[in-house]
Every structure is written in structure tokens, then in C-alpha cells.
Protein backbone atom coordinates (compact mmCIF):
# COMPACT_ATOMS: atom_id res chain seq x y z
CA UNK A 1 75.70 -117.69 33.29
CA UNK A 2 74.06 -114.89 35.99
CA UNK A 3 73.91 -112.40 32.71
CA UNK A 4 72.46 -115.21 30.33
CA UNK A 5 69.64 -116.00 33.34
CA UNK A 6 69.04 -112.30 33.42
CA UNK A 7 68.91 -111.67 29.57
CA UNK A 8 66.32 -114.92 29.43
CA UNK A 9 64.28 -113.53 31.89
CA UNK A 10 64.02 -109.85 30.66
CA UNK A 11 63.12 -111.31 27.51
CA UNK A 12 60.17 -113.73 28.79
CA UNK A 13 58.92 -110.44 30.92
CA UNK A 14 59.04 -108.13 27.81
CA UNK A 15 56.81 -110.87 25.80
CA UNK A 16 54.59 -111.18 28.57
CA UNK A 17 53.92 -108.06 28.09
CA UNK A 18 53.17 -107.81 24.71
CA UNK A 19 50.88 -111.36 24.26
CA UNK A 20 49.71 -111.10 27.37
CA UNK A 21 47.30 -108.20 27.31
CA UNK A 22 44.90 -107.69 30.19
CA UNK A 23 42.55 -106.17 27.04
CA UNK A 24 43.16 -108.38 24.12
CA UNK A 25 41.11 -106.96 20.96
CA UNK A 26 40.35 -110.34 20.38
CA UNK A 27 40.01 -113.81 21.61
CA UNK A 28 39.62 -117.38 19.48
CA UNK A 29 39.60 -121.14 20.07
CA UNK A 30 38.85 -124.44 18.54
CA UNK A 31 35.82 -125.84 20.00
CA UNK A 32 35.70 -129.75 20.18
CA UNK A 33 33.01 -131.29 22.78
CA UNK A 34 33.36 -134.85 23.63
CA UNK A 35 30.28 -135.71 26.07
CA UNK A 36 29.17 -132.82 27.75
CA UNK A 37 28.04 -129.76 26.48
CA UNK A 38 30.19 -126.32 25.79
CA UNK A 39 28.71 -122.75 26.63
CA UNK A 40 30.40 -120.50 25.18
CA UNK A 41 29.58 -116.48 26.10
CA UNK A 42 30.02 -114.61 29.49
CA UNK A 43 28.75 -111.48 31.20
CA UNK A 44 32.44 -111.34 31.46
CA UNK A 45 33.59 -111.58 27.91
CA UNK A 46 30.54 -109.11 26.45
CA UNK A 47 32.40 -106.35 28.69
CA UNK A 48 35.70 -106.77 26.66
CA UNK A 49 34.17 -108.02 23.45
CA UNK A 50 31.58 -106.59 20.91
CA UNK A 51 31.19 -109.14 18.61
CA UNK A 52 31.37 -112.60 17.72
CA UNK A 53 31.50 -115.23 14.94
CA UNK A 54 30.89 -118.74 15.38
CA UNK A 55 31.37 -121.56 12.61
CA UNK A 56 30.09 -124.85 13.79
CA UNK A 57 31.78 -127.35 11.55
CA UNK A 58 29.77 -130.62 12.92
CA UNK A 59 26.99 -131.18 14.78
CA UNK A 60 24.50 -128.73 16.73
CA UNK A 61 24.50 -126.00 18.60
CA UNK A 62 21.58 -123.41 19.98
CA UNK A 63 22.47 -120.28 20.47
CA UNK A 64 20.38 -117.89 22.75
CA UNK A 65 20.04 -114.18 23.05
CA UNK A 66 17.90 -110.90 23.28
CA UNK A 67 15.71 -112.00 20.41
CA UNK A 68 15.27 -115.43 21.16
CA UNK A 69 17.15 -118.97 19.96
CA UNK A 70 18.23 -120.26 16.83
CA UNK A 71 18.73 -123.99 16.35
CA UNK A 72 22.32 -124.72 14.08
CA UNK A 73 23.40 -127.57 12.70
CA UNK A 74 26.85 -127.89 11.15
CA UNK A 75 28.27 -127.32 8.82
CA UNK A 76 26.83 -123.19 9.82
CA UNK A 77 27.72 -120.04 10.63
CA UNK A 78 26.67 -117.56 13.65
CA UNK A 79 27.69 -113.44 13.53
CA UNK A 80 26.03 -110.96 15.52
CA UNK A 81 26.90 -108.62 18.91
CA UNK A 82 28.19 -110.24 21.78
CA UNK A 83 25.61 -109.27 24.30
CA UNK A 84 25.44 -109.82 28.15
CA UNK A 85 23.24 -112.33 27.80
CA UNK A 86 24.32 -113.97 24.34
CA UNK A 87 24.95 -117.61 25.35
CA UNK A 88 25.82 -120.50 22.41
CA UNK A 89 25.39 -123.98 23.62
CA UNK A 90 27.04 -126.62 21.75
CA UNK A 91 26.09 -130.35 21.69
CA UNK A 92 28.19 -132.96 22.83
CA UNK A 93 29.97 -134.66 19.86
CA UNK A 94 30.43 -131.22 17.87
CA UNK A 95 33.39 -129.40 16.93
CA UNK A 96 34.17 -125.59 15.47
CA UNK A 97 35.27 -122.44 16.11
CA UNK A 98 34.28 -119.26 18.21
CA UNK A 99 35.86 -115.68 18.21
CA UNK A 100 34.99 -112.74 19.90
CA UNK A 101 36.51 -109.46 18.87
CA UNK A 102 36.16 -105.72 20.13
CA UNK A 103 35.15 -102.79 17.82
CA UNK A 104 38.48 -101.84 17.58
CA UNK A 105 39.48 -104.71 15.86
CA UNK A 106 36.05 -104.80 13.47
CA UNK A 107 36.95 -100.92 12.31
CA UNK A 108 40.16 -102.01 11.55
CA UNK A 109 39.02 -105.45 9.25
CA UNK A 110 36.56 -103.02 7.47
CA UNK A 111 39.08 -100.72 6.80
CA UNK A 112 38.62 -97.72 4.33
CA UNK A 113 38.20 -99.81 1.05
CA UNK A 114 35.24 -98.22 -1.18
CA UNK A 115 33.08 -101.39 -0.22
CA UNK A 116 33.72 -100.28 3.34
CA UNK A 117 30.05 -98.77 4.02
CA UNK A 118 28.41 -101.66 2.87
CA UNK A 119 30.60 -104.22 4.84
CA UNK A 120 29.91 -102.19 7.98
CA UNK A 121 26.24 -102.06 7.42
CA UNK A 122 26.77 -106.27 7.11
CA UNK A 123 28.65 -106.63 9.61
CA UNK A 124 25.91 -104.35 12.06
CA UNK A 125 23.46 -107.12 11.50
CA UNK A 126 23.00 -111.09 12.77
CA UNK A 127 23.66 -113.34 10.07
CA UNK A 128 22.91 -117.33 10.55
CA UNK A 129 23.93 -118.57 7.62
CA UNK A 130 24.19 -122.65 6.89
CA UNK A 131 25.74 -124.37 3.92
CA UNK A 132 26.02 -127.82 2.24
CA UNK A 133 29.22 -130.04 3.49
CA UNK A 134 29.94 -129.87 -0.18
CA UNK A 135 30.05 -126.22 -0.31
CA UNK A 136 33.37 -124.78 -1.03
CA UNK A 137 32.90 -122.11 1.48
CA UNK A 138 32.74 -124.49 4.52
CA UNK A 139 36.79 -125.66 3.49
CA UNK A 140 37.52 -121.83 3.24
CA UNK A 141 35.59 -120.86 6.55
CA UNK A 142 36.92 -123.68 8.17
CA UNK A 143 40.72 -122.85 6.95
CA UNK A 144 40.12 -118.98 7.66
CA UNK A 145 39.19 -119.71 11.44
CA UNK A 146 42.18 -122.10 11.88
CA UNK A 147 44.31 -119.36 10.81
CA UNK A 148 43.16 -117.28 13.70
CA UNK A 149 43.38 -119.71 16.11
CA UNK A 150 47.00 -120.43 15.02
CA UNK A 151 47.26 -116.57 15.44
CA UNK A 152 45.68 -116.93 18.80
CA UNK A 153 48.13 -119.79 20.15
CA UNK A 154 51.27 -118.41 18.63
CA UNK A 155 51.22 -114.99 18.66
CA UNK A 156 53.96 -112.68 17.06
CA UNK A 157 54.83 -109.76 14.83
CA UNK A 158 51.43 -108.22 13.91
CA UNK A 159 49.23 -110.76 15.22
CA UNK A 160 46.65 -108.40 15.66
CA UNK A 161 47.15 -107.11 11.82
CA UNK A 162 46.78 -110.85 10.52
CA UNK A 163 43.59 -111.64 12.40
CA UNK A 164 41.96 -107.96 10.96
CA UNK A 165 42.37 -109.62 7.30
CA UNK A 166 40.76 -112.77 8.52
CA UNK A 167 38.07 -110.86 9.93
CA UNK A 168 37.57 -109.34 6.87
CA UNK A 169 37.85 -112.76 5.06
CA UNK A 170 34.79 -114.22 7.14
CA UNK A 171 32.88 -111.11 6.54
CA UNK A 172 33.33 -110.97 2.84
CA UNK A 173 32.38 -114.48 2.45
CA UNK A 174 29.14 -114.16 4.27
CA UNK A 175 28.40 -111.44 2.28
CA UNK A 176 28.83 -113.07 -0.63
CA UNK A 177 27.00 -116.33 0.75
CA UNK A 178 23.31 -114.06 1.48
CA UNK A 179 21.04 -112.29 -0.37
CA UNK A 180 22.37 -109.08 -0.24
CA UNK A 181 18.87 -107.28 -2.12
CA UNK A 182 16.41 -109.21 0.61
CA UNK A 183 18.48 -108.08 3.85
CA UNK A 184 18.55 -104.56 2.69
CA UNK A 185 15.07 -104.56 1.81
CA UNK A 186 13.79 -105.95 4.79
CA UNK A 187 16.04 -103.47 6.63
CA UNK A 188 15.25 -100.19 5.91
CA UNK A 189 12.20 -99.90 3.02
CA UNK A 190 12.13 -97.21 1.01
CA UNK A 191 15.14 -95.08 -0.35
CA UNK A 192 17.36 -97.85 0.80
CA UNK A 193 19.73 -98.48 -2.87
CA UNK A 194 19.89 -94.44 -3.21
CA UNK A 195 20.96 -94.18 0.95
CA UNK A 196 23.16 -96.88 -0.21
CA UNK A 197 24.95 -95.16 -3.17
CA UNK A 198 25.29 -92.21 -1.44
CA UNK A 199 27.29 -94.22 1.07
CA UNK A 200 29.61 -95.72 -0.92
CA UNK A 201 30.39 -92.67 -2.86
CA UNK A 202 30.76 -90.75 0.72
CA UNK A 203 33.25 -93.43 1.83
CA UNK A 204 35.09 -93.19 -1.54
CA UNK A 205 35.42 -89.46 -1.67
CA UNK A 206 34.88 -87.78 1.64
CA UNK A 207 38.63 -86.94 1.60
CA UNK A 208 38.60 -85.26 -1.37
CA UNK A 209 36.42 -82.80 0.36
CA UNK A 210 33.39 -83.36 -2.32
CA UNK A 211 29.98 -80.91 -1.47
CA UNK A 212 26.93 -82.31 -0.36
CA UNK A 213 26.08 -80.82 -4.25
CA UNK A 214 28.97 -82.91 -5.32
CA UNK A 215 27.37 -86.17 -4.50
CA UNK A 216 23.77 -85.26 -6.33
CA UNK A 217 25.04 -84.20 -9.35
CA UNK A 218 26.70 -87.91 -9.30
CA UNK A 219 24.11 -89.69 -8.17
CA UNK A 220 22.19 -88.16 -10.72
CA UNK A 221 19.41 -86.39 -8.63
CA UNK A 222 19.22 -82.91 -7.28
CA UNK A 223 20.19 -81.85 -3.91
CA UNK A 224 16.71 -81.52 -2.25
CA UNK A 225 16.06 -84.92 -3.41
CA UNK A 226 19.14 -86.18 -1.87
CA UNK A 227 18.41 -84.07 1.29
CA UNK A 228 14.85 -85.11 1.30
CA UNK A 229 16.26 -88.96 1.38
CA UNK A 230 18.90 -88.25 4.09
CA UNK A 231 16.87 -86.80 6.74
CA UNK A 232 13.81 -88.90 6.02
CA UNK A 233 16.19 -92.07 6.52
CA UNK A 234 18.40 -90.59 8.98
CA UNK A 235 17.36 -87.83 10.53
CA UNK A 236 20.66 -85.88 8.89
CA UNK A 237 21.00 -83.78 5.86
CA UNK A 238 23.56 -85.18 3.65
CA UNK A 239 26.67 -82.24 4.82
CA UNK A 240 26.55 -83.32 8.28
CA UNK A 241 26.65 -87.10 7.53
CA UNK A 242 29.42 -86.09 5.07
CA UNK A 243 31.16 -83.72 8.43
CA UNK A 244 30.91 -86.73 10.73
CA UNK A 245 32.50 -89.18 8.37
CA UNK A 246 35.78 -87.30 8.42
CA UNK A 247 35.07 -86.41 11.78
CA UNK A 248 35.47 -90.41 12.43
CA UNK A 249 38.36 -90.54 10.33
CA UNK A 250 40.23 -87.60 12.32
CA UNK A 251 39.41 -89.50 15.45
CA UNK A 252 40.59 -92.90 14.61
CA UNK A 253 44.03 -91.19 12.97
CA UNK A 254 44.66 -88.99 16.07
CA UNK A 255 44.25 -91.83 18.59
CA UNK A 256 45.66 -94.51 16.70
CA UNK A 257 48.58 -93.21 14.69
CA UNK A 258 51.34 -90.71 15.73
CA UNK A 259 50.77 -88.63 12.55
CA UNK A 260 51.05 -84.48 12.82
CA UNK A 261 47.62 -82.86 12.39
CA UNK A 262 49.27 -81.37 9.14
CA UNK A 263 49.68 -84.83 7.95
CA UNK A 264 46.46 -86.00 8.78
CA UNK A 265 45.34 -82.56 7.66
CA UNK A 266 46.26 -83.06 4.08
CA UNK A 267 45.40 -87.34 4.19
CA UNK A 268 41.92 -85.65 4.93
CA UNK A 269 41.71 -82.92 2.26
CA UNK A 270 42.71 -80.24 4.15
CA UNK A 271 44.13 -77.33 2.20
CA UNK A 272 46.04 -76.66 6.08
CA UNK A 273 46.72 -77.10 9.36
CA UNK A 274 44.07 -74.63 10.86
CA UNK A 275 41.89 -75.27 8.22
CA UNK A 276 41.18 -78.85 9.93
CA UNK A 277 41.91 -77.33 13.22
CA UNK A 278 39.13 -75.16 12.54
CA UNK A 279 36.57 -78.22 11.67
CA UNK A 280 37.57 -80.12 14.10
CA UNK A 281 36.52 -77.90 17.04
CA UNK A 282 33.81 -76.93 15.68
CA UNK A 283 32.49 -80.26 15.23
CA UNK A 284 34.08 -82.11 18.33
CA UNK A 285 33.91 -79.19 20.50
CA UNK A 286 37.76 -79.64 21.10
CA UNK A 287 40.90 -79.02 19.38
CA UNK A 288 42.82 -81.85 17.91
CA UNK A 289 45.56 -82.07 20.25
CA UNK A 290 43.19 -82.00 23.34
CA UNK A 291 41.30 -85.29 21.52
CA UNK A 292 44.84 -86.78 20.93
CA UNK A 293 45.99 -86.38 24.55
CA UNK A 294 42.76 -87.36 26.32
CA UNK A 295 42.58 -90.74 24.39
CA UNK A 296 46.66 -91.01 25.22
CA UNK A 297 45.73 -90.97 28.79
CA UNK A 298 43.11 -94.07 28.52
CA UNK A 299 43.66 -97.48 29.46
CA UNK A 300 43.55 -99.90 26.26
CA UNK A 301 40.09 -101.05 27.46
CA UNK A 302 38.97 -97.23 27.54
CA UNK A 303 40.39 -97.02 23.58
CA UNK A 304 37.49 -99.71 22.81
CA UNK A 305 35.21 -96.66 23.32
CA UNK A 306 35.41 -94.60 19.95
CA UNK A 307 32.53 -94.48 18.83
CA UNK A 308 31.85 -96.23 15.57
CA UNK A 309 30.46 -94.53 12.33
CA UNK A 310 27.05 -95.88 12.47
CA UNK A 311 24.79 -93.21 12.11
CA UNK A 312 23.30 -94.43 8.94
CA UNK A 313 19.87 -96.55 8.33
């Protein structure tokens, strides 16, 4: 009976350490107020947390922050960056969802699918978006942030993998719910849909290595047009962007997986070893190893820190 005690108790301790996280990449609940109102956002919570998403299902809900409020009513839905000051106040008598995630988690629901560039340029930006109760997007939204709640409440086995692919879900169905042409418009002006070709064809062959040359000859357009374009949006001629992108990549490889850097080497085009050595010292101003071991020794709230690839317009 002493052993069985002991056995139940090592057990409870060693999932207590797993779900119970003082750094969660992620937290989610179902929001139902009866007669007082709910606030949801903390000083607190923006410290752990980069972003959020909020679907009010019912009701109404004002949500504050650096650029002023926005009046919801349900059935709608609120993404942007959590922010120190990024308060959402919820009526009594409504009901929904909120979930705040940490860039970690957002890099990893964007993934490296070809469509990747675009989604992260989405997901960069507020979107209020509000639908009909008819809508067939309001039953998906609504079954989507269950899921992660469940997730949230009963956490197992890659948890944290499941709730990625719902975070991609929401984002993907935004997307598809707004004008895609106005918002880049409105964002950026001229060059935009070439800056935004380039982009996806960066994100679909930066491991093959392809030449800034590569790129213009298939975008159709020589290279000091395409360099003209680059630094005029971003201040970058199209080889560095190209450098930094599987500069990222190297990053988020060496602190998140436990592959060799001749693994990784080759998964990023390398033709060896030293080879992406090499280019990785000369752009990080460190070798691999010494990136690999510094971001061993953080805490998992220090991890949060990589830097995301955001550099473009």
C-alpha cells in the first residue's frame, strides 16, 4: 500500500509538472457573464502573452486599447497584440471565448506552409471582424474555440501541438472572412502585390538556396527593379531579406529541435556543415553551437524572446 501511495504521488508530481507551467504558451477560457461585467486583460498577462483572440458569441463587449475603443456586438470577432493596457469589457448577459497566446505559439500555428508570409502579415494586424448569426463561420469559430478550451481544461499528449492547428484554424478563417485587397492596400501603398509575391516565393524557396536573381527572373522583372522595390518598402535589398529568412529558420531549429547543425545544414540548403557554419556567424555574429547553448540556458519565459521574422512592410 506504502509503494502504491508513493507511485500515485510521483505520478501527480510529474504531471504537475508538465500542465502546470509557470510560462504556459497559452491560456483560454469560456467567458459567460451573468450580471456583472467581465474584464478580461492584465498588465500581468501582456508580460507572458503577445496576442489575443476574442470571439464574442452573444451580446456586447468594448474593448479598449492604444488606439482607442471598439464597440462589439455578438456574434464578432477581436485579434490583435495583447498590450499592457489592452482591456476587453464584456456586458453582463454575454457569453464567448478569450485566448491569449505567446509568439512562440503564433510562429508555430503559421508554420512554414507557402501561405506562411501572408498569414503572418494577417496575423501582425487588428482584425474586428462581425458576422450574421446565420453565418456558417460563427458555428465553426464557435466549435474551433471550444476545442481549445477543452485543450485548456484537459490537457495531455501534445496539447500545445493541438491548440497551434486551432490557432491556425481561427486565423485562416478570418482571412478568408476580410477583404484581403483593401487591408493590403490601405497598409502599405505602392509596390505592395510585387513585395507580396516576392514573399511568398521567398518563404517557398529560401531553402533551396535561390539568388536574389533567382526570384526576378520569376517574378518576371529584373533585379534592380526588384531591389529598387525592396529597399524603397523595406529599407533591405532583396539578399539580405532572403539571409535573414534562413537566418530565422536556423534560429528557431537550433533552439527548438535537437537536430545536428549538419542536419539542419542540409534541411536549409546547405551543401555542408561549415558551409552554414560559415553564414551563420557571419550573420549572427556567433557560431551555431554558441546560439544553441545560450538559448539552452534560458528560462521558458526567456525562449518567448526570438525574435520574429517581421522585417517586411
Amino acid at each position: 500500500m506504502g509503494i502504491y501511495c508513493y507511485y500515485m504521488g510521483v505520478i501527480a508530481f510529474m504531471r504537475s509538472k508538465v500542465y502546470e507551467s509557470p510560462a504556459p504558451h497559452f491560456r483560454a477560457a469560456r467567458i459567460e457573464t451573468a450580471l456583472q461585467e467581465k474584464v478580461l486583460g492584465t498588465r500581468s498577462a501582456a508580460d507572458m502573452y503577445s496576442r489575443f483572440a476574442f470571439f464574442l458569441d452573444s451580446g456586447h463587449a468594448l474593448a479598449q486599447g492604444p488606439s482607442g475603443e471598439i464597440e462589439l456586438s455578438g456574434p464578432a470577432v477581436h485579434w490583435g497584440t495583447l498590450r499592457a493596457e489592452t482591456r476587453i469589457r464584456v456586458d453582463p448577459g454575454s457569453s464567448g471565448y478569450y485566448l491569449f497566446l505567446s509568439e512562440r505559439l503564433l510562429d508555430d500555428a503559421i508554420g512554414i506552409v507557402a501561405e506562411a508570409t501572408e498569414l503572418r502579415l494577417f496575423a501582425e494586424q487588428t482584425v474586428v471582424a462581425s458576422f450574421d448569426r446565420r453565418d456558417e463561420i460563427v458555428s465553426r469559430l464557435d466549435m474551433v474555440f471550444a476545442r481549445v478550451v477543452h485543450e485548456t481544461l484537459r490537457p495531455e499528449f501534445g496539447t500545445e501541438i493541438a491548440v497551434s492547428a486551432y490557432v491556425r484554424l481561427i486565423l485562416v478563417l478570418l482571412w478568408r472572412s476580410t477583404d484581403r485587397e483593401e487591408n493590403a492596400h490601405d497598409a502599405t501603398g505602392h509596390g505592395r502585390r510585387q513585395i507580396n509575391r516576392f514573399r511568398n516565393l521567398v518563404e517557398a524557396h529560401f531553402r533551396a538556396r535561390w539568388s536574389a536573381r533567382d526570384y526576378a527572373e520569376t517574378l518576371g522583372m529584373s533585379y534592380d527593379r526588384l531591389h529598387d522595390l525592396c529597399v524603397r518598402s523595406v529599407g533591405k535589398p532583396p539578399g539580405q531579406l532572403i539571409r535573414e529568412r534562413g537566418l530565422h529558420e536556423a534560429r528557431v531549429l537550433l533552439q527548438r529541435t535537437t537536430l545536428s547543425a549538419e542536419r539542419i545544414a542540409a534541411m536549409l540548403g546547405f551543401s555542408s556543415a561549415s558551409q552554414f557554419n560559415h553564414f551563420f556567424k557571419s550573420m549572427a555574429k556567433e557560431t551555431p553551437g554558441g546560439f544553441r547553448k545560450r538559448a539552452t540556458d534560458r528560462s521558458d519565459r526567456e525562449e518567448d524572446t526570438l525574435p520574429s521574422f517581421s522585417d517586411w512592410p
